[in-house]
PDB file of N, CA and C in Angstrom:
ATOM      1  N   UNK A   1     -73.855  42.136-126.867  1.00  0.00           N
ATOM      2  CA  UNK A   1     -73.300  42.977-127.900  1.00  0.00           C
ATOM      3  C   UNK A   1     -74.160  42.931-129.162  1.00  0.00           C
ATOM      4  N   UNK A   2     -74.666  41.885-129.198  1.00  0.00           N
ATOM      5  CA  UNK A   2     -75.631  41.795-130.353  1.00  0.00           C
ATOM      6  C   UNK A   2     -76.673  42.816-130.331  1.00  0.00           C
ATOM      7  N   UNK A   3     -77.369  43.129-129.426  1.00  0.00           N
ATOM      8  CA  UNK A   3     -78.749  43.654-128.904  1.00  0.00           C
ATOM      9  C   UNK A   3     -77.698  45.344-129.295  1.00  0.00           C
ATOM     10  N   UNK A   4     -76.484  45.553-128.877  1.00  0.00           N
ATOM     11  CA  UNK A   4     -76.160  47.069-129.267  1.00  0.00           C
ATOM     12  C   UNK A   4     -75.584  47.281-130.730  1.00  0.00           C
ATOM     13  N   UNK A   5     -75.203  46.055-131.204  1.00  0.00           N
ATOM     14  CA  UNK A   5     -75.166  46.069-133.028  1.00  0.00           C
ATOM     15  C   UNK A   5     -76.504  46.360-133.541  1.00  0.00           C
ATOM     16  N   UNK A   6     -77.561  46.014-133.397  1.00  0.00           N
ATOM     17  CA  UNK A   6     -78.886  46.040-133.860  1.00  0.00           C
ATOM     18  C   UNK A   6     -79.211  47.416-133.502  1.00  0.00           C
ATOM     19  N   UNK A   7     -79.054  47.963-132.742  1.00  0.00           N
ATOM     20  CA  UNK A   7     -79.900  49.441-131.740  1.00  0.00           C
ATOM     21  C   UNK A   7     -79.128  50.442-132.761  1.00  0.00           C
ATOM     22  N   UNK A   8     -77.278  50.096-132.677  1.00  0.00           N
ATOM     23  CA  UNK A   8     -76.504  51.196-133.742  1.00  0.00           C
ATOM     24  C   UNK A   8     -77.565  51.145-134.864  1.00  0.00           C
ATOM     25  N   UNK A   9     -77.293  50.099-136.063  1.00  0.00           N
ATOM     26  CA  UNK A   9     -77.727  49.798-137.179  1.00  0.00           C
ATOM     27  C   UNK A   9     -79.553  50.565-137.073  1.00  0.00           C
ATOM     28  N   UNK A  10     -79.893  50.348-136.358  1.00  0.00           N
ATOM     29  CA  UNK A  10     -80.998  51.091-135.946  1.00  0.00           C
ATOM     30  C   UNK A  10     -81.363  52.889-136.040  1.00  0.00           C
ATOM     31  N   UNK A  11     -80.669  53.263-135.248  1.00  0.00           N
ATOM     32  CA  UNK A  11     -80.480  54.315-135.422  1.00  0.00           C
ATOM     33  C   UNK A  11     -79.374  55.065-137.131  1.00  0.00           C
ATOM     34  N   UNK A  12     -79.117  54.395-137.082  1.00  0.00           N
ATOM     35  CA  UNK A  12     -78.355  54.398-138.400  1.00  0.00           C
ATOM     36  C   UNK A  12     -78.706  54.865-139.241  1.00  0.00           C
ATOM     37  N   UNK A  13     -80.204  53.810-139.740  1.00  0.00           N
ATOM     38  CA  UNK A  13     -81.660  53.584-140.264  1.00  0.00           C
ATOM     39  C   UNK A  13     -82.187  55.312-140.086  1.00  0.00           C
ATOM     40  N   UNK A  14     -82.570  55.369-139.199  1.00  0.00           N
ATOM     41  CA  UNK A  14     -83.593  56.363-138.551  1.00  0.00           C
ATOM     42  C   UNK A  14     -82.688  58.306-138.860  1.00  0.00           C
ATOM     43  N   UNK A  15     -81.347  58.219-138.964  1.00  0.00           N
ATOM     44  CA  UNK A  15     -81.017  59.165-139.536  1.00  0.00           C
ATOM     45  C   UNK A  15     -80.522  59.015-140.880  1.00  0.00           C
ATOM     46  N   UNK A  16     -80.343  58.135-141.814  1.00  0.00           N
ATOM     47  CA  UNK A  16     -80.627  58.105-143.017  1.00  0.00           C
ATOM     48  C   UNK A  16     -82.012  58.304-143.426  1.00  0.00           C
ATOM     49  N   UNK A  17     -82.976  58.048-143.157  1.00  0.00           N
ATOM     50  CA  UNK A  17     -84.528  58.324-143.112  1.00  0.00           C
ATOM     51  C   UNK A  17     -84.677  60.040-143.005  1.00  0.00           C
ATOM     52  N   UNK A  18     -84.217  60.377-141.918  1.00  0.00           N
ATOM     53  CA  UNK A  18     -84.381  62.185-141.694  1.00  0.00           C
ATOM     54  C   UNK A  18     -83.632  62.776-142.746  1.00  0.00           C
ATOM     55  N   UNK A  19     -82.463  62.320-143.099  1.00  0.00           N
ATOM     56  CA  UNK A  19     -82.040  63.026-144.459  1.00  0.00           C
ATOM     57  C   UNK A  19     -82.761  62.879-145.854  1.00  0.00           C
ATOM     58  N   UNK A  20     -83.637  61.694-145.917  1.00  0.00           N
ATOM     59  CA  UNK A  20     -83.930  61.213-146.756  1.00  0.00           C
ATOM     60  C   UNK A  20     -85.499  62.010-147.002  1.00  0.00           C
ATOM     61  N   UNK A  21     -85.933  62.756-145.732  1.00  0.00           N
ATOM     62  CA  UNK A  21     -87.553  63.268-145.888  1.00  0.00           C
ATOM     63  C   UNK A  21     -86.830  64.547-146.493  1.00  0.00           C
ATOM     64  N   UNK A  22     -85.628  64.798-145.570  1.00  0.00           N
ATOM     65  CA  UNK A  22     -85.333  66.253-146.073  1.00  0.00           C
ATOM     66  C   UNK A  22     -84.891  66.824-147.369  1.00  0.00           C
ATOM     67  N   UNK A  23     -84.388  65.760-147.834  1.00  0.00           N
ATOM     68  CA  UNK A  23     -84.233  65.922-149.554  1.00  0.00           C
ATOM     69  C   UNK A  23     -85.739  65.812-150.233  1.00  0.00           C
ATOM     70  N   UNK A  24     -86.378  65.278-149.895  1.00  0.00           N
ATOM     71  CA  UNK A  24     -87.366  64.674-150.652  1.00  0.00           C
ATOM     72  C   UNK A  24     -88.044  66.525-150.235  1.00  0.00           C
ATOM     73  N   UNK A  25     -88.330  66.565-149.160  1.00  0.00           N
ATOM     74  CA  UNK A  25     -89.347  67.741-148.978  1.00  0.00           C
ATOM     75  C   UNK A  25     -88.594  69.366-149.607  1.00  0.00           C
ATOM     76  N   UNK A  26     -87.330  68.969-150.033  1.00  0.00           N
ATOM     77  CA  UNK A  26     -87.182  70.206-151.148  1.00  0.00           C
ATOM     78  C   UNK A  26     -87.561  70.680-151.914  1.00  0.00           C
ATOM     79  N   UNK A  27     -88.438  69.184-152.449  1.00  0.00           N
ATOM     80  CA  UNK A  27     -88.650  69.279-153.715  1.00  0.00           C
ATOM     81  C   UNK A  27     -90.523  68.927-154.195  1.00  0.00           C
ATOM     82  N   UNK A  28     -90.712  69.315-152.468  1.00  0.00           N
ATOM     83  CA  UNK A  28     -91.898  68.178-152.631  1.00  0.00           C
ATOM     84  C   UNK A  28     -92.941  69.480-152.899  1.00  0.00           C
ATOM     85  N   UNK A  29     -94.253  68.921-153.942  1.00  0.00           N
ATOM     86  CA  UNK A  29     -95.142  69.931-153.960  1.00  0.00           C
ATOM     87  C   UNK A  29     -96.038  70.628-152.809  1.00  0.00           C
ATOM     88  N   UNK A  30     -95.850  70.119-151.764  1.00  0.00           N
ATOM     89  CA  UNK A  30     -96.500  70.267-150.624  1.00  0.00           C
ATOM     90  C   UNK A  30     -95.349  70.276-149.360  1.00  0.00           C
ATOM     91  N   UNK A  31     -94.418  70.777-149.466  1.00  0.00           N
ATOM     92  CA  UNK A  31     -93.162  70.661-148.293  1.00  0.00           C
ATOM     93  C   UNK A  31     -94.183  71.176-146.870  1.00  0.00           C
ATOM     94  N   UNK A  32     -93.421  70.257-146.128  1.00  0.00           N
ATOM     95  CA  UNK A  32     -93.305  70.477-144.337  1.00  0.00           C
ATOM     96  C   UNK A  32     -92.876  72.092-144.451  1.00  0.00           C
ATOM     97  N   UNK A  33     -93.189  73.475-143.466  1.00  0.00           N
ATOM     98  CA  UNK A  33     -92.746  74.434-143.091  1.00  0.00           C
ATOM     99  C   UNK A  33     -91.122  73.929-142.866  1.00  0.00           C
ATOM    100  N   UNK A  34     -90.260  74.780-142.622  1.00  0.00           N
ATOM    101  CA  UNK A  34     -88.538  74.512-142.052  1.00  0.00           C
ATOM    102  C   UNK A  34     -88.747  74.716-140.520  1.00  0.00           C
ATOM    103  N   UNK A  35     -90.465  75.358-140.030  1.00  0.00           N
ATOM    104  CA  UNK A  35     -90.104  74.984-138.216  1.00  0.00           C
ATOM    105  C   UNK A  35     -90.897  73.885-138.068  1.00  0.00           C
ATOM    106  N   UNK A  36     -91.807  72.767-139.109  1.00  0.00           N
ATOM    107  CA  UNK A  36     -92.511  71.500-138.762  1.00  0.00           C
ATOM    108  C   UNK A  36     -91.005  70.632-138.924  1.00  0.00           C
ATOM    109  N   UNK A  37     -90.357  70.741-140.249  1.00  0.00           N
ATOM    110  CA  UNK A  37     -88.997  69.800-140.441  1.00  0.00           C
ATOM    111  C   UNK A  37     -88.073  69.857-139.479  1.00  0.00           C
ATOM    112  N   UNK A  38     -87.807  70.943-138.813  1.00  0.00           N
ATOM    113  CA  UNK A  38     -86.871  71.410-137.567  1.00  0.00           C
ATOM    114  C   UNK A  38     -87.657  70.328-136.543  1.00  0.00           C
ATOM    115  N   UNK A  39     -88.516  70.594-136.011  1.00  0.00           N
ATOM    116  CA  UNK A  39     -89.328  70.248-134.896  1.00  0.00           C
ATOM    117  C   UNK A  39     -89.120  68.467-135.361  1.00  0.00           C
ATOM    118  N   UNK A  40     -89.773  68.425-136.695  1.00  0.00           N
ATOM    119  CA  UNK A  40     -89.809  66.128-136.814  1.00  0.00           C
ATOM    120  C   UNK A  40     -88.257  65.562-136.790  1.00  0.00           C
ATOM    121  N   UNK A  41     -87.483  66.760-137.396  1.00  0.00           N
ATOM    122  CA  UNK A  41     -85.900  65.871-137.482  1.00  0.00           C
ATOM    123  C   UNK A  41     -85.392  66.010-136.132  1.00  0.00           C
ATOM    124  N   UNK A  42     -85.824  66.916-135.357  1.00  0.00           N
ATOM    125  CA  UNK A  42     -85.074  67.067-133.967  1.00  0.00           C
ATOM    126  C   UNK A  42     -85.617  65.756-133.201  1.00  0.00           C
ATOM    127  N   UNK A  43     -86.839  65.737-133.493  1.00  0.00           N
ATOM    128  CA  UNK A  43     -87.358  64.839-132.358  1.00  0.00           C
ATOM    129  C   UNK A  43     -86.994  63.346-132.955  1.00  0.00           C
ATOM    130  N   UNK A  44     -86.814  63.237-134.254  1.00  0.00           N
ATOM    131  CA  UNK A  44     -86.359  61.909-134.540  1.00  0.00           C
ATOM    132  C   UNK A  44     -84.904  61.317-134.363  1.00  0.00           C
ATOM    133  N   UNK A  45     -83.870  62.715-134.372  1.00  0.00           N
ATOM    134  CA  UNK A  45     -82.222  62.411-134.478  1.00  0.00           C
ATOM    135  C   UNK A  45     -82.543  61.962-132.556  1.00  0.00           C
ATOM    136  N   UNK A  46     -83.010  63.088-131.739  1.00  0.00           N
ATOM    137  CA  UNK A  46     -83.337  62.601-130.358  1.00  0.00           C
ATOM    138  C   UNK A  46     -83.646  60.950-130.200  1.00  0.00           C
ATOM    139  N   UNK A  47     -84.707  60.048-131.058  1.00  0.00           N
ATOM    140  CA  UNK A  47     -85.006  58.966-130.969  1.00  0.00           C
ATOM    141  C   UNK A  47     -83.740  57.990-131.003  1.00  0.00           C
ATOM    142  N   UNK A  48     -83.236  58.287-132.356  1.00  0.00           N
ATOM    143  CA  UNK A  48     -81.606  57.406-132.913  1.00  0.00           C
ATOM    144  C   UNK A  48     -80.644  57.802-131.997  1.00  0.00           C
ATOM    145  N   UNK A  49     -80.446  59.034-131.316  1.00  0.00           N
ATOM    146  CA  UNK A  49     -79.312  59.196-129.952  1.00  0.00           C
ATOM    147  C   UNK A  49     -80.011  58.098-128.913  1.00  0.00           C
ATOM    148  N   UNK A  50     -81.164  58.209-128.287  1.00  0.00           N
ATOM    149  CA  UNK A  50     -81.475  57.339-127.716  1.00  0.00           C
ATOM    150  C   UNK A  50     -81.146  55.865-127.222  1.00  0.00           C
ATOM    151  N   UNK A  51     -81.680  55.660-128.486  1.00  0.00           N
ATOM    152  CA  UNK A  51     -81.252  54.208-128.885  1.00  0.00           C
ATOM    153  C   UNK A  51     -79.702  53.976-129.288  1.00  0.00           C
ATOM    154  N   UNK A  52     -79.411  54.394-129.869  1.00  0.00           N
ATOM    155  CA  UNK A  52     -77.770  54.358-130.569  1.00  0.00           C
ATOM    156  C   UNK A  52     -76.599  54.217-128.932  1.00  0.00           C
ATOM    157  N   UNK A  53     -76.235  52.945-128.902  1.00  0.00           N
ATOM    158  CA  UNK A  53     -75.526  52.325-128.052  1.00  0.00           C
ATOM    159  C   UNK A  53     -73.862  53.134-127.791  1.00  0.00           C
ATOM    160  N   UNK A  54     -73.756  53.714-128.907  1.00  0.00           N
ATOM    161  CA  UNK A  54     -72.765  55.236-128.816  1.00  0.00           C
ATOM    162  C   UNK A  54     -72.573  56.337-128.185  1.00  0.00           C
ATOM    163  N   UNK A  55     -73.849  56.640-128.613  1.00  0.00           N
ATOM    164  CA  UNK A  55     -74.016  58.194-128.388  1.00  0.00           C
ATOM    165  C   UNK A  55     -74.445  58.363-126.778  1.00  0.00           C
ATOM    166  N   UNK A  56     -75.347  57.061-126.659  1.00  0.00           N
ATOM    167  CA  UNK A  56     -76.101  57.274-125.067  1.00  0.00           C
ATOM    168  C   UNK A  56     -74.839  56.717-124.023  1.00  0.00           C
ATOM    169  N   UNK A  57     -73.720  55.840-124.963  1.00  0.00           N
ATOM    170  CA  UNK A  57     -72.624  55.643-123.742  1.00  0.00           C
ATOM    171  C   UNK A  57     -73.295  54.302-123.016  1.00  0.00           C
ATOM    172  N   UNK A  58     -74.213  53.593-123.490  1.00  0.00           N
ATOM    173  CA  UNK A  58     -74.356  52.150-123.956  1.00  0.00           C
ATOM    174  C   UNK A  58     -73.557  51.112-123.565  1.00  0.00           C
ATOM    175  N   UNK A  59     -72.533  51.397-124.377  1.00  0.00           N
ATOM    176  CA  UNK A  59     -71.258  50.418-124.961  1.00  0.00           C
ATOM    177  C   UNK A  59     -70.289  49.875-123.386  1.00  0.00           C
ATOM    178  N   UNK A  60     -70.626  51.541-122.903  1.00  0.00           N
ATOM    179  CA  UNK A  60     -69.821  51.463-121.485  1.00  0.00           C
ATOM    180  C   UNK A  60     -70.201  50.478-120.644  1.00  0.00           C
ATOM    181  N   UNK A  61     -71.338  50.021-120.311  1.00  0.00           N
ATOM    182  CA  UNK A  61     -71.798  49.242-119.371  1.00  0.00           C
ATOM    183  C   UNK A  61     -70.897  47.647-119.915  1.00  0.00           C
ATOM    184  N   UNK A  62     -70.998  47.076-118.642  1.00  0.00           N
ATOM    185  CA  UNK A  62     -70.489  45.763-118.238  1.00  0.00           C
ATOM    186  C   UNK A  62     -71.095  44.800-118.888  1.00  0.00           C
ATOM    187  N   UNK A  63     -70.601  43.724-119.305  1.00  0.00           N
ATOM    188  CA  UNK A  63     -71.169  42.222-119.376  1.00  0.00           C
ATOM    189  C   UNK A  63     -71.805  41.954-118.456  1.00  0.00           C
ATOM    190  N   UNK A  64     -72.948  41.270-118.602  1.00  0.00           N
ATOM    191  CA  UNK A  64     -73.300  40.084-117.245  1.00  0.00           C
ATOM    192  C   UNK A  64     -72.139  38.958-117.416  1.00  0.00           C
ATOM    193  N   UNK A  65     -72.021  38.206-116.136  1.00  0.00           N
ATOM    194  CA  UNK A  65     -70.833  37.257-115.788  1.00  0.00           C
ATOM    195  C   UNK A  65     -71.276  36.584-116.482  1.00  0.00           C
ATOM    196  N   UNK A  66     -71.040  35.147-117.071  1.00  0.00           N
ATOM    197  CA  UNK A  66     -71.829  33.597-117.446  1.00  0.00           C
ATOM    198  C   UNK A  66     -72.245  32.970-115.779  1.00  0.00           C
ATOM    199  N   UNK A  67     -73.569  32.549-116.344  1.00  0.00           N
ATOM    200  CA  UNK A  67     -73.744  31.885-114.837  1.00  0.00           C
ATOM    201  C   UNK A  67     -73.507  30.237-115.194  1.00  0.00           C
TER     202      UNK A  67
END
């Protein structure tokens, strides 16, 4: 359970980050196009589903027994 606390918190990370380029590139003198920002936030929220012990249905799997 530890290893899927860390992966959440992880992904967590990684879409606070995508909101965080996307504010920034509002305002930025040199902004990303809206189909380069489309294209990096898609492929990054994809990374944090990934990983994110939630979304991928993670959580579902079994314990190992104690040996």
């Amino acid at each position: 359970m530890s290893d899927e606390n860390v992966a959440l918190h992880q992904a967590s990370r990684i879409r606070a980050y995508v909101e965080a380029v996307k504010a920034l590139n509002a305002t930025a003198a040199e902004p990303m196009t809206a189909d380069e920002l489309e294209t990096w936030s898609s492929w990054a929220h994809a990374q944090a589903d990934r990983i994110d012990p939630v979304v991928s249905g993670g959580y579902k799997s079994q314990p190992a027994e104690p040996t």
